[in-house]
C-alpha atoms as a PDB file:
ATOM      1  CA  UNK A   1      55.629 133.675  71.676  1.00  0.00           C
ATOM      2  CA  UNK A   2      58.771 135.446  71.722  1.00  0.00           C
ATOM      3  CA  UNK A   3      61.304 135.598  68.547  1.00  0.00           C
ATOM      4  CA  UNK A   4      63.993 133.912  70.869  1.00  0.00           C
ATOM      5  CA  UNK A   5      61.452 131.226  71.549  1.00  0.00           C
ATOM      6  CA  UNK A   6      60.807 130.535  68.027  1.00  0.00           C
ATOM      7  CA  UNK A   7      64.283 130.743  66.676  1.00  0.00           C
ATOM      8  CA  UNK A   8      65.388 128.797  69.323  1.00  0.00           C
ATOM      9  CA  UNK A   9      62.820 126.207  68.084  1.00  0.00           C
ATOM     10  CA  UNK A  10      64.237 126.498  64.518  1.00  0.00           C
ATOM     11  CA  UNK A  11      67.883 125.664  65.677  1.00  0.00           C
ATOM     12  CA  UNK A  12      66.601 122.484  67.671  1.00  0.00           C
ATOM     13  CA  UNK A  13      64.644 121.363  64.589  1.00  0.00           C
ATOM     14  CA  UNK A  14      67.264 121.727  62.113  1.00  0.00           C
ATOM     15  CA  UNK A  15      70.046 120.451  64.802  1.00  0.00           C
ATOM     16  CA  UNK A  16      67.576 116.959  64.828  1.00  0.00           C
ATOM     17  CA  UNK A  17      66.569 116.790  61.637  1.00  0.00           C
ATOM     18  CA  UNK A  18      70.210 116.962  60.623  1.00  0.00           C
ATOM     19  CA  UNK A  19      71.852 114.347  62.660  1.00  0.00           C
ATOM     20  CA  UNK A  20      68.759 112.375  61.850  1.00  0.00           C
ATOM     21  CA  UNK A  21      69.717 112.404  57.977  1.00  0.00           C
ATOM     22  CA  UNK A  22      72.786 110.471  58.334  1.00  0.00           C
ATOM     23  CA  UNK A  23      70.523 107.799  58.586  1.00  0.00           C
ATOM     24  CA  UNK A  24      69.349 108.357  54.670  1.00  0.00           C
ATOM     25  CA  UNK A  25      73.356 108.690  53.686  1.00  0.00           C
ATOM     26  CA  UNK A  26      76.112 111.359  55.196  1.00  0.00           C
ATOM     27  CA  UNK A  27      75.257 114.302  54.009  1.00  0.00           C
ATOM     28  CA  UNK A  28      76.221 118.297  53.926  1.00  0.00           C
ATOM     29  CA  UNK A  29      73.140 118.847  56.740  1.00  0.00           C
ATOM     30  CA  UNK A  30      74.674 116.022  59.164  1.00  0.00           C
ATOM     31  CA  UNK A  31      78.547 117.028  58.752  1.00  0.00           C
ATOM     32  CA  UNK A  32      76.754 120.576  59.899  1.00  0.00           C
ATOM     33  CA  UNK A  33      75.452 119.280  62.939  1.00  0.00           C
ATOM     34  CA  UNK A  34      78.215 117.430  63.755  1.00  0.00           C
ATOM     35  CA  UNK A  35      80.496 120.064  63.499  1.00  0.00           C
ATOM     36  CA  UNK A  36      78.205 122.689  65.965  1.00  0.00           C
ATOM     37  CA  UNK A  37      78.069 119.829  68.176  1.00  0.00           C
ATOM     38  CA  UNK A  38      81.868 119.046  68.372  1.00  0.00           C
ATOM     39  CA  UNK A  39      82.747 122.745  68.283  1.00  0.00           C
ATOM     40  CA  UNK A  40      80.094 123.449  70.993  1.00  0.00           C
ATOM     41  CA  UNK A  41      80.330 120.241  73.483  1.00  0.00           C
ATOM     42  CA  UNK A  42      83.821 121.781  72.732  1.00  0.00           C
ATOM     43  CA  UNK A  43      84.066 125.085  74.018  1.00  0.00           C
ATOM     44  CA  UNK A  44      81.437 124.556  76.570  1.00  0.00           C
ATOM     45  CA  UNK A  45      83.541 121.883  78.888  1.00  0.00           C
ATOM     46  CA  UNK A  46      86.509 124.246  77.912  1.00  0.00           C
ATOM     47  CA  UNK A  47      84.802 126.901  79.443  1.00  0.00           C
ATOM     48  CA  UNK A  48      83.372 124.746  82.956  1.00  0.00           C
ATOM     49  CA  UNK A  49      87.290 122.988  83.193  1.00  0.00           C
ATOM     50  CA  UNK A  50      89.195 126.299  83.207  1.00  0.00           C
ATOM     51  CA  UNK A  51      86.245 128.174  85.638  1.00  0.00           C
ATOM     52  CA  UNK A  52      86.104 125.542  87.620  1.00  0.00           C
ATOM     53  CA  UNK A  53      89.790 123.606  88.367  1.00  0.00           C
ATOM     54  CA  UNK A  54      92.431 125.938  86.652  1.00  0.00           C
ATOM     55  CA  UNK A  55      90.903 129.421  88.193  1.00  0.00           C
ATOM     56  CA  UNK A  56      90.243 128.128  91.273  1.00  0.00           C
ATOM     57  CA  UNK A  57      92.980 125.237  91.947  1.00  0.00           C
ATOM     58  CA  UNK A  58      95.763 126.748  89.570  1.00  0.00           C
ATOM     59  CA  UNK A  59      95.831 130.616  89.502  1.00  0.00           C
ATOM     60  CA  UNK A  60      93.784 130.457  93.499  1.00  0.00           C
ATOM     61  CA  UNK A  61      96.830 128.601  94.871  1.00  0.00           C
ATOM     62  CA  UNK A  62      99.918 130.861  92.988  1.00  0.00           C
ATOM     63  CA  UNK A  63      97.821 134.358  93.561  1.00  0.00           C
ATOM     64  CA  UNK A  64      95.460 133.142  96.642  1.00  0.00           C
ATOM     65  CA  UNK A  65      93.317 136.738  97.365  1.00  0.00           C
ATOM     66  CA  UNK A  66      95.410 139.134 100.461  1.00  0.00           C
ATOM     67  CA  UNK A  67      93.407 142.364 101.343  1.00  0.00           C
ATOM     68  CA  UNK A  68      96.750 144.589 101.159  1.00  0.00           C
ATOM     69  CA  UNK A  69      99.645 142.533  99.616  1.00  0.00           C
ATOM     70  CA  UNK A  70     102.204 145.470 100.617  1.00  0.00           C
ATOM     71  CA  UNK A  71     102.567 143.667 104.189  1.00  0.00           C
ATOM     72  CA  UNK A  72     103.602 140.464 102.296  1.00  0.00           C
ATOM     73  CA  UNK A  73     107.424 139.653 102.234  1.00  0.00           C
ATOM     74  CA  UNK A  74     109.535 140.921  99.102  1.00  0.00           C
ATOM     75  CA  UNK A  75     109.263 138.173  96.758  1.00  0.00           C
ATOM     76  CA  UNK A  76     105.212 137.765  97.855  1.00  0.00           C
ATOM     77  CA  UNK A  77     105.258 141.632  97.063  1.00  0.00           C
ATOM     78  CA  UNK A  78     106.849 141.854  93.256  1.00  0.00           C
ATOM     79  CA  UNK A  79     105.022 138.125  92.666  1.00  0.00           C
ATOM     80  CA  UNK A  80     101.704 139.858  93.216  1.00  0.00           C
ATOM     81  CA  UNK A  81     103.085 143.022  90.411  1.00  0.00           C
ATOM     82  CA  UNK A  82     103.235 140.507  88.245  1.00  0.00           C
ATOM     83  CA  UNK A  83      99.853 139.793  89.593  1.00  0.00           C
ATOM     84  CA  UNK A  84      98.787 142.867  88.640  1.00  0.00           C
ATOM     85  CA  UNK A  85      99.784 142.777  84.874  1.00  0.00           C
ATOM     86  CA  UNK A  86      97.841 139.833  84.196  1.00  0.00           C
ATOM     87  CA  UNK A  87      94.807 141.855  86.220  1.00  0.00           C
ATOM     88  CA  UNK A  88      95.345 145.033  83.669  1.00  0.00           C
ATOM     89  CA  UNK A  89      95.105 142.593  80.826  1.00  0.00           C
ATOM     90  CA  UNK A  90      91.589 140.864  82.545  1.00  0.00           C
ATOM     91  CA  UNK A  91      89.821 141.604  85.421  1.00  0.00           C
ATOM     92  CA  UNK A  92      86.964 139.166  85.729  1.00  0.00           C
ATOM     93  CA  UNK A  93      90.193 135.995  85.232  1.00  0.00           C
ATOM     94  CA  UNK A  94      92.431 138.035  87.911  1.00  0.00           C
ATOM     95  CA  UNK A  95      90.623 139.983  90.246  1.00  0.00           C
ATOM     96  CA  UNK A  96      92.392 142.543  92.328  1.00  0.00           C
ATOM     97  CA  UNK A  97      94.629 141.621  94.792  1.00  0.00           C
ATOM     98  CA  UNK A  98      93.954 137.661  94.250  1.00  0.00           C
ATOM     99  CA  UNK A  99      91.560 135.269  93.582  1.00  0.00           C
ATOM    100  CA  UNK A 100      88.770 134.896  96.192  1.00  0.00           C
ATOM    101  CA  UNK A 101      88.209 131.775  98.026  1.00  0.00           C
ATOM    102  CA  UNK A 102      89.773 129.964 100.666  1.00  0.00           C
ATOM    103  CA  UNK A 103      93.320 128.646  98.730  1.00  0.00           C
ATOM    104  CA  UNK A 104      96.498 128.924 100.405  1.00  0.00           C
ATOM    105  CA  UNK A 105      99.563 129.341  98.723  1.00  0.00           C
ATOM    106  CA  UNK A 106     101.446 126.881  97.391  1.00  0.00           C
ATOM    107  CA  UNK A 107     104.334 127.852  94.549  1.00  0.00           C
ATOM    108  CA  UNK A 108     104.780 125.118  93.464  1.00  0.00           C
ATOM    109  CA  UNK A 109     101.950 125.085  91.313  1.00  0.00           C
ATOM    110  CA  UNK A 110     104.159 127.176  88.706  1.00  0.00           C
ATOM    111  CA  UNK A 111     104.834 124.115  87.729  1.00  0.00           C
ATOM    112  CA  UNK A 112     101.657 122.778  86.495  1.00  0.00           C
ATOM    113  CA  UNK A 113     101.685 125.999  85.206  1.00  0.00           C
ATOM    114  CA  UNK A 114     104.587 125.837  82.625  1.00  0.00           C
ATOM    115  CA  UNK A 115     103.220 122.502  82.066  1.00  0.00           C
ATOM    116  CA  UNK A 116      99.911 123.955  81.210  1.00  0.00           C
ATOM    117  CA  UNK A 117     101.301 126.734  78.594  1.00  0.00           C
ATOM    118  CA  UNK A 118     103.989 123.819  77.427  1.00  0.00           C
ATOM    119  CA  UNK A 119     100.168 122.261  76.234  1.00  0.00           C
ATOM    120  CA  UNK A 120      99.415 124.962  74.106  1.00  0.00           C
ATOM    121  CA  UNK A 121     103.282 125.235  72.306  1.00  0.00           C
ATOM    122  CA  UNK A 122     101.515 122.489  70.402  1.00  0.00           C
ATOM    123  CA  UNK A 123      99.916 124.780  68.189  1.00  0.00           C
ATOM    124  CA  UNK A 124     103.401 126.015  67.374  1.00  0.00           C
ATOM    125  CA  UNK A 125     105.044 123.746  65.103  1.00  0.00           C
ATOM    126  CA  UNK A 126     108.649 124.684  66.051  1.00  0.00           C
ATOM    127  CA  UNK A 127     108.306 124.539  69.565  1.00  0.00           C
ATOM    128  CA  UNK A 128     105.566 122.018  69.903  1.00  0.00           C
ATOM    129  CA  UNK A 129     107.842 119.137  70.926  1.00  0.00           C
ATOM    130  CA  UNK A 130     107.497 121.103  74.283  1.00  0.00           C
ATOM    131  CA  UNK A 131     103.914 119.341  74.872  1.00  0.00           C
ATOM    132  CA  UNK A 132     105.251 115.791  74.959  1.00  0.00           C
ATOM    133  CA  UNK A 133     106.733 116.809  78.531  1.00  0.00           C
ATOM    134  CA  UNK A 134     103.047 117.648  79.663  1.00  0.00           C
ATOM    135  CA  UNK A 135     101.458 114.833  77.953  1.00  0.00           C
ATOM    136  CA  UNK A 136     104.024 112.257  79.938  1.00  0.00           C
ATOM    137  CA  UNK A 137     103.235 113.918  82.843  1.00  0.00           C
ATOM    138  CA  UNK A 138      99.525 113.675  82.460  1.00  0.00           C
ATOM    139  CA  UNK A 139     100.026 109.965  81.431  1.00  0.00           C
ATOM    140  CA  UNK A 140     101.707 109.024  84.228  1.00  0.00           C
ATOM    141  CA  UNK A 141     100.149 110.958  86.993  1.00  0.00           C
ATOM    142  CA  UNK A 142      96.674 109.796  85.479  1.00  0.00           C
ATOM    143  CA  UNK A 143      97.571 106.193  84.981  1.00  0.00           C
ATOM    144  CA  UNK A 144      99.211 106.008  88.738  1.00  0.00           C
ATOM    145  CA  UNK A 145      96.068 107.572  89.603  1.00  0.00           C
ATOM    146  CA  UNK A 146      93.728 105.584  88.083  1.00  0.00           C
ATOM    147  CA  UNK A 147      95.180 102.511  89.050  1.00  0.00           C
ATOM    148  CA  UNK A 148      95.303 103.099  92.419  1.00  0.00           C
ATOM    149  CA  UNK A 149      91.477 104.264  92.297  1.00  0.00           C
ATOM    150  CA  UNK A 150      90.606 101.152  90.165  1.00  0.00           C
ATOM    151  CA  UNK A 151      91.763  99.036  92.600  1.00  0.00           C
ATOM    152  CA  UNK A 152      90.072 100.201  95.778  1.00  0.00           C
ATOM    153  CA  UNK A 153      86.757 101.523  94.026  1.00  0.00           C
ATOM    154  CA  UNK A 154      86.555  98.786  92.055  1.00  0.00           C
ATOM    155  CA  UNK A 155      88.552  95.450  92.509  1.00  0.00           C
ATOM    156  CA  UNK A 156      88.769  95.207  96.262  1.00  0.00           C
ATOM    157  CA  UNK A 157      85.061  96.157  96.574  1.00  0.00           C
ATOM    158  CA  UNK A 158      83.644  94.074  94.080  1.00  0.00           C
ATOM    159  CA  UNK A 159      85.427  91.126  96.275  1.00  0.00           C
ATOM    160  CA  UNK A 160      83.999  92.249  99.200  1.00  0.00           C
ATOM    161  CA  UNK A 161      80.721  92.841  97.469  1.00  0.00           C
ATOM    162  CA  UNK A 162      80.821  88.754  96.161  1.00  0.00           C
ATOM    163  CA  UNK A 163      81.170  87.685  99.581  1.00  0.00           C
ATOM    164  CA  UNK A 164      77.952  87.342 100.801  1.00  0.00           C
ATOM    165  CA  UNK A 165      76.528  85.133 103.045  1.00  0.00           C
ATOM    166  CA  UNK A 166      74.024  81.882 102.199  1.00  0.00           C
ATOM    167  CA  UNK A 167      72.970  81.218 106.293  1.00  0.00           C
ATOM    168  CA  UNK A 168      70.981  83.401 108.403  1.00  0.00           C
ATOM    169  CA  UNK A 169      69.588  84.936 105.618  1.00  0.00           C
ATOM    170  CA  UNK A 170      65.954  84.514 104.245  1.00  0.00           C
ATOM    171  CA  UNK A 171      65.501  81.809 101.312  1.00  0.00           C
ATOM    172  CA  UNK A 172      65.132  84.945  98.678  1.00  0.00           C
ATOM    173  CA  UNK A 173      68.010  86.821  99.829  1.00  0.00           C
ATOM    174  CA  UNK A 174      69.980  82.937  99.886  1.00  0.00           C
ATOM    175  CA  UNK A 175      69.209  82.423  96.334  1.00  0.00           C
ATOM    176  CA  UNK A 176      70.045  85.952  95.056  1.00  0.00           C
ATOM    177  CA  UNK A 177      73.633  85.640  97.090  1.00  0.00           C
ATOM    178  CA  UNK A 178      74.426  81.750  95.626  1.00  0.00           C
ATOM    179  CA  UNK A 179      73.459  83.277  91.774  1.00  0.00           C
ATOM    180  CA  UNK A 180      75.980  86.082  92.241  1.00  0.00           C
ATOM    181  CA  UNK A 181      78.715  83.865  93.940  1.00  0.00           C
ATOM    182  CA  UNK A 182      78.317  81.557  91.253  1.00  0.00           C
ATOM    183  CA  UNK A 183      78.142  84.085  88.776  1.00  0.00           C
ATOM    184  CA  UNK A 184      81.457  85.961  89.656  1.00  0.00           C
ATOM    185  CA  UNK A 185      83.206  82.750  90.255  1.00  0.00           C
ATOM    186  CA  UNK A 186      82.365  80.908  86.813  1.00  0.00           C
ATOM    187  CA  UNK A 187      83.110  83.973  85.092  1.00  0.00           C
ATOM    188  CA  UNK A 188      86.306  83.888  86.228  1.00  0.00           C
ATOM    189  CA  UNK A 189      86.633  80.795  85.348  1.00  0.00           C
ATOM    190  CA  UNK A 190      86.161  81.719  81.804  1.00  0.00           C
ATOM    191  CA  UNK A 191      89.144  84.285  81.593  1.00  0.00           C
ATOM    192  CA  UNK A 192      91.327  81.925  83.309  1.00  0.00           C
ATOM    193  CA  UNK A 193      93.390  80.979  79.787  1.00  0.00           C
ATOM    194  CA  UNK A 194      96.331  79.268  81.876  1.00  0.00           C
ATOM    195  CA  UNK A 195      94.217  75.549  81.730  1.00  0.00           C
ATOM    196  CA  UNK A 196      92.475  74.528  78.430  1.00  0.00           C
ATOM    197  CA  UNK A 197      89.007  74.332  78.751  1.00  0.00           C
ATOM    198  CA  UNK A 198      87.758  70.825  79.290  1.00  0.00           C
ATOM    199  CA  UNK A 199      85.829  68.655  81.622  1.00  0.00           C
ATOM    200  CA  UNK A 200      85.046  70.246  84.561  1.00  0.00           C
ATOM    201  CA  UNK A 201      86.730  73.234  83.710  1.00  0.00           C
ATOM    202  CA  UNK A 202      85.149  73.873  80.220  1.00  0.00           C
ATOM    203  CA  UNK A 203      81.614  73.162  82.255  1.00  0.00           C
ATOM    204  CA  UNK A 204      82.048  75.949  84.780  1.00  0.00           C
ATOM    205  CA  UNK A 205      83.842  78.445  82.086  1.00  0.00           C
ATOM    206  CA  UNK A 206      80.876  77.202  79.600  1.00  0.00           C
ATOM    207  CA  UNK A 207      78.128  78.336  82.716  1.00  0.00           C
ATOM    208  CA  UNK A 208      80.191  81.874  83.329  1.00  0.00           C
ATOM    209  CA  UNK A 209      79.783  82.393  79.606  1.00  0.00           C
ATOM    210  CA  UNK A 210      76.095  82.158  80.396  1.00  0.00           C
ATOM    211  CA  UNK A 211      76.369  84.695  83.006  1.00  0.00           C
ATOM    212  CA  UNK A 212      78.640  86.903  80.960  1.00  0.00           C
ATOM    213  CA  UNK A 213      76.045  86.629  78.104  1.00  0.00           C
ATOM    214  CA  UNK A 214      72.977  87.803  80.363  1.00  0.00           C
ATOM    215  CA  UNK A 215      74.627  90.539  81.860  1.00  0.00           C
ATOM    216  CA  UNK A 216      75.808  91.883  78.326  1.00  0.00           C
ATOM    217  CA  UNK A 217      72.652  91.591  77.108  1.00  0.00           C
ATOM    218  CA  UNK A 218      71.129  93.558  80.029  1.00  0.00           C
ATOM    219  CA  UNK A 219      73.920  96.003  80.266  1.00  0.00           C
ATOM    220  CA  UNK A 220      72.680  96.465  75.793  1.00  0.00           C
ATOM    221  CA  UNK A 221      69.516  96.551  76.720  1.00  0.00           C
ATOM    222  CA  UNK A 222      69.855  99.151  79.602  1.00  0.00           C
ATOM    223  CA  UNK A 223      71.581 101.840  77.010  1.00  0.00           C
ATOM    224  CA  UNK A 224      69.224 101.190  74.382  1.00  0.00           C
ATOM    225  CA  UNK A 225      65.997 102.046  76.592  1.00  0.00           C
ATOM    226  CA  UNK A 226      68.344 104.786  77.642  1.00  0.00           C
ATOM    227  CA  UNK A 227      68.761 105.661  73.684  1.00  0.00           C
ATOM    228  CA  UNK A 228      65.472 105.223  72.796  1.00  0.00           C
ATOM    229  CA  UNK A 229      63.892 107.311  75.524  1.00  0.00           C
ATOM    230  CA  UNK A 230      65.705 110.352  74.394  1.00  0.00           C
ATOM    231  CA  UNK A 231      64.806 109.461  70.824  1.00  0.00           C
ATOM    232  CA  UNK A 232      60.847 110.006  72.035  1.00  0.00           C
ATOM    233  CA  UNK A 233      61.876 113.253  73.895  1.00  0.00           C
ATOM    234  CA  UNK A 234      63.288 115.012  70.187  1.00  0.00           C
ATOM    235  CA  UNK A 235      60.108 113.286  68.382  1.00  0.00           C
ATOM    236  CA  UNK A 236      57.530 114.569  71.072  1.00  0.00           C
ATOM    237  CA  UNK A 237      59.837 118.487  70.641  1.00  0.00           C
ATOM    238  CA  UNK A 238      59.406 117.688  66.564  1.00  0.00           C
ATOM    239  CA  UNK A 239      55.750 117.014  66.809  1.00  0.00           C
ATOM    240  CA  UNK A 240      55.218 120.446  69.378  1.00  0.00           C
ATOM    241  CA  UNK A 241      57.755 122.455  67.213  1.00  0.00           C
ATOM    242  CA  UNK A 242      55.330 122.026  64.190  1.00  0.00           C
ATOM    243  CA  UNK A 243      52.802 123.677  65.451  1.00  0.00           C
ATOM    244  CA  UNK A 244      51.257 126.983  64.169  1.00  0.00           C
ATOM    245  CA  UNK A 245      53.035 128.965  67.034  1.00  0.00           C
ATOM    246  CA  UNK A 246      56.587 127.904  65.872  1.00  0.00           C
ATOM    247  CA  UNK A 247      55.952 128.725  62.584  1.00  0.00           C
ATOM    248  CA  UNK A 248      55.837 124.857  61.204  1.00  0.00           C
ATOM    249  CA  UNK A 249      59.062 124.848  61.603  1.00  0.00           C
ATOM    250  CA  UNK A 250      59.454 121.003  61.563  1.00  0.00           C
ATOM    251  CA  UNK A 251      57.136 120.998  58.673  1.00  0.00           C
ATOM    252  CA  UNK A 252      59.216 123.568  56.725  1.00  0.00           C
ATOM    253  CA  UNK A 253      62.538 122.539  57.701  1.00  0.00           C
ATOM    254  CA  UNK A 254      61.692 118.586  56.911  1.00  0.00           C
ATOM    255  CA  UNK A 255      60.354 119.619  53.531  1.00  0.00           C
ATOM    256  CA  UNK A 256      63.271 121.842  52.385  1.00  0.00           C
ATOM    257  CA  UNK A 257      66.063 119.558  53.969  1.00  0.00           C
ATOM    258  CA  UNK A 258      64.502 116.205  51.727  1.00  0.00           C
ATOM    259  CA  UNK A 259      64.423 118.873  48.339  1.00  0.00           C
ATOM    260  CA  UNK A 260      67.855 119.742  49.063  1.00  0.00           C
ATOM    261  CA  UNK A 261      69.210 116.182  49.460  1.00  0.00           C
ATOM    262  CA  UNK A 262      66.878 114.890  46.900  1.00  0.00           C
ATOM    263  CA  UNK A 263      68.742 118.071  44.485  1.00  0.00           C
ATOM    264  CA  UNK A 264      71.911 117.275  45.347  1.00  0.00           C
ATOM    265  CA  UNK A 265      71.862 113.543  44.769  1.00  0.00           C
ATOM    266  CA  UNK A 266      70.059 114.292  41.136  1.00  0.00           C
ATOM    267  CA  UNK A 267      72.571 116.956  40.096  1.00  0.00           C
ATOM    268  CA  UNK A 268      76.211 114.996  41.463  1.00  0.00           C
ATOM    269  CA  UNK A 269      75.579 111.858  42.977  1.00  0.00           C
ATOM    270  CA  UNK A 270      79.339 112.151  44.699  1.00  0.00           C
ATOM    271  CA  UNK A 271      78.130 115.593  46.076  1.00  0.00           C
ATOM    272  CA  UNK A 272      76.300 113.814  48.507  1.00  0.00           C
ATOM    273  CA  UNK A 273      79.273 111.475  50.174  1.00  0.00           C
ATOM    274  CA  UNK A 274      78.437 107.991  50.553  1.00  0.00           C
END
């Protein structure tokens, strides 16, 4: 067994056995964890976002790649020396002469680019109102976006999805279609707040609560399967990770982790937050 194998084996033990202790109180060994895993989860979609949308889709489309940029036209020509700066200071970001792929050029992407480094003048606390331009475009864009998606992705085909038909259908298929039609429709019933909720009404927005109830509860039950299979996956690691070969690291790790919480919670009870 390798020492890359085995520390590696230490980490994930520790990593588990630390968000697991925030179920005994929260606790130096948990606020740990959840730091790595913030700072981590952090810098690792960081890292995938800017290789793969603002290399590619940003700095492809303002320097797309040219095999000899002197043939381009003046302005092409002294906005590919500027190019070249930002290539002395990296090489692997820029590349020379452009970034590969199969871009085209399209200058108006210097905006998005302003809008991009108007982002980070957040950090700068006299210049940071800068970023509320970017975050109202983002906003905006997103939200006209997302609404527009929402609609056809989800509203208009969830309409044509309910209409299904109950004739020239087998009996099984009939009685699957007439639970869903009456499902949607008495649950729309319910969130229909312009008529009080009586007699007929408050019958069919009584049966949609029904519906509602059983497809919450299956939805719950869903995640927690979900939940509880990766809960087996870090016991069954736990249980192999305390073997002889990893050192008893689980062992080891449980042990001291319990001493130093059971320390700390004799020495300064506040030590240990509640």
């Amino acid at each position: 067994m390798s020492f890359g194998s085995i520390f590696g084996a230490w980490i994930t033990v520790f990593l588990t056995l630390a968000i697991l202790s925030y179920l005994y109180k929260d606790n130096p060994f948990y606020k740990v964890a959840e730091h790595v895993y913030v700072g981590v989860s952090a810098a690792y979609w960081g890292t995938i976002a800017f290789w793969n949308q603002v290399w590619p889709n940003l700095f492809g489309r303002l320097w797309p790649h040219v095999d000899d940029p002197s043939t381009l036209s003046k302005f092409n020509q002294f906005w590919y020396k500027i190019y070249n700066g930002l290539h002395w200071f990296s090489n692997n970001i820029f590349p020379e002469n452009g970034i590969p792929g199969d871009q085209t050029q399209n200058l108006w992407y210097i905006i998005a680019f302003f809008l991009g480094l108007f982002m980070l003048a957040r950090l700068i606390p006299n210049i940071n109102w800068l970023g509320r331009w970017s975050l109202a475009y983002v906003v905006g864009m997103a939200a006209g976006l997302r609404i527009y998606g929402f609609m056809s992705s989800n509203v208009i085909a969830q309409i044509h999805g309910s209409i299904l038909p109950l004739w020239g259908v087998s009996l099984g298929t009939a009685l699957n279609n007439l639970v869903l039609i009456v499902g949607t429709v008495t649950g729309l019933f319910y969130f229909f707040f312009s008529v009080e909720h009586k007699g007929i009404f408050g019958k069919l927005s009584r049966v949609g609560i029904y519906f509602l109830m059983i497809s919450f509860g299956a939805s719950f039950g869903f995640a927690v399967m979900g939940r509880i299979s990766l809960l087996i996956g870090r016991l069954n690691r736990l249980i192999e990770y305390s073997s002889k070969q990893y050192g008893y690291a689980t062992i080891i790790l449980l042990v001291v982790m319990v001493a130093t919480l059971l320390i700390l919670n004799l020495k300064n009870p506040e030590e240990v937050t509640e």
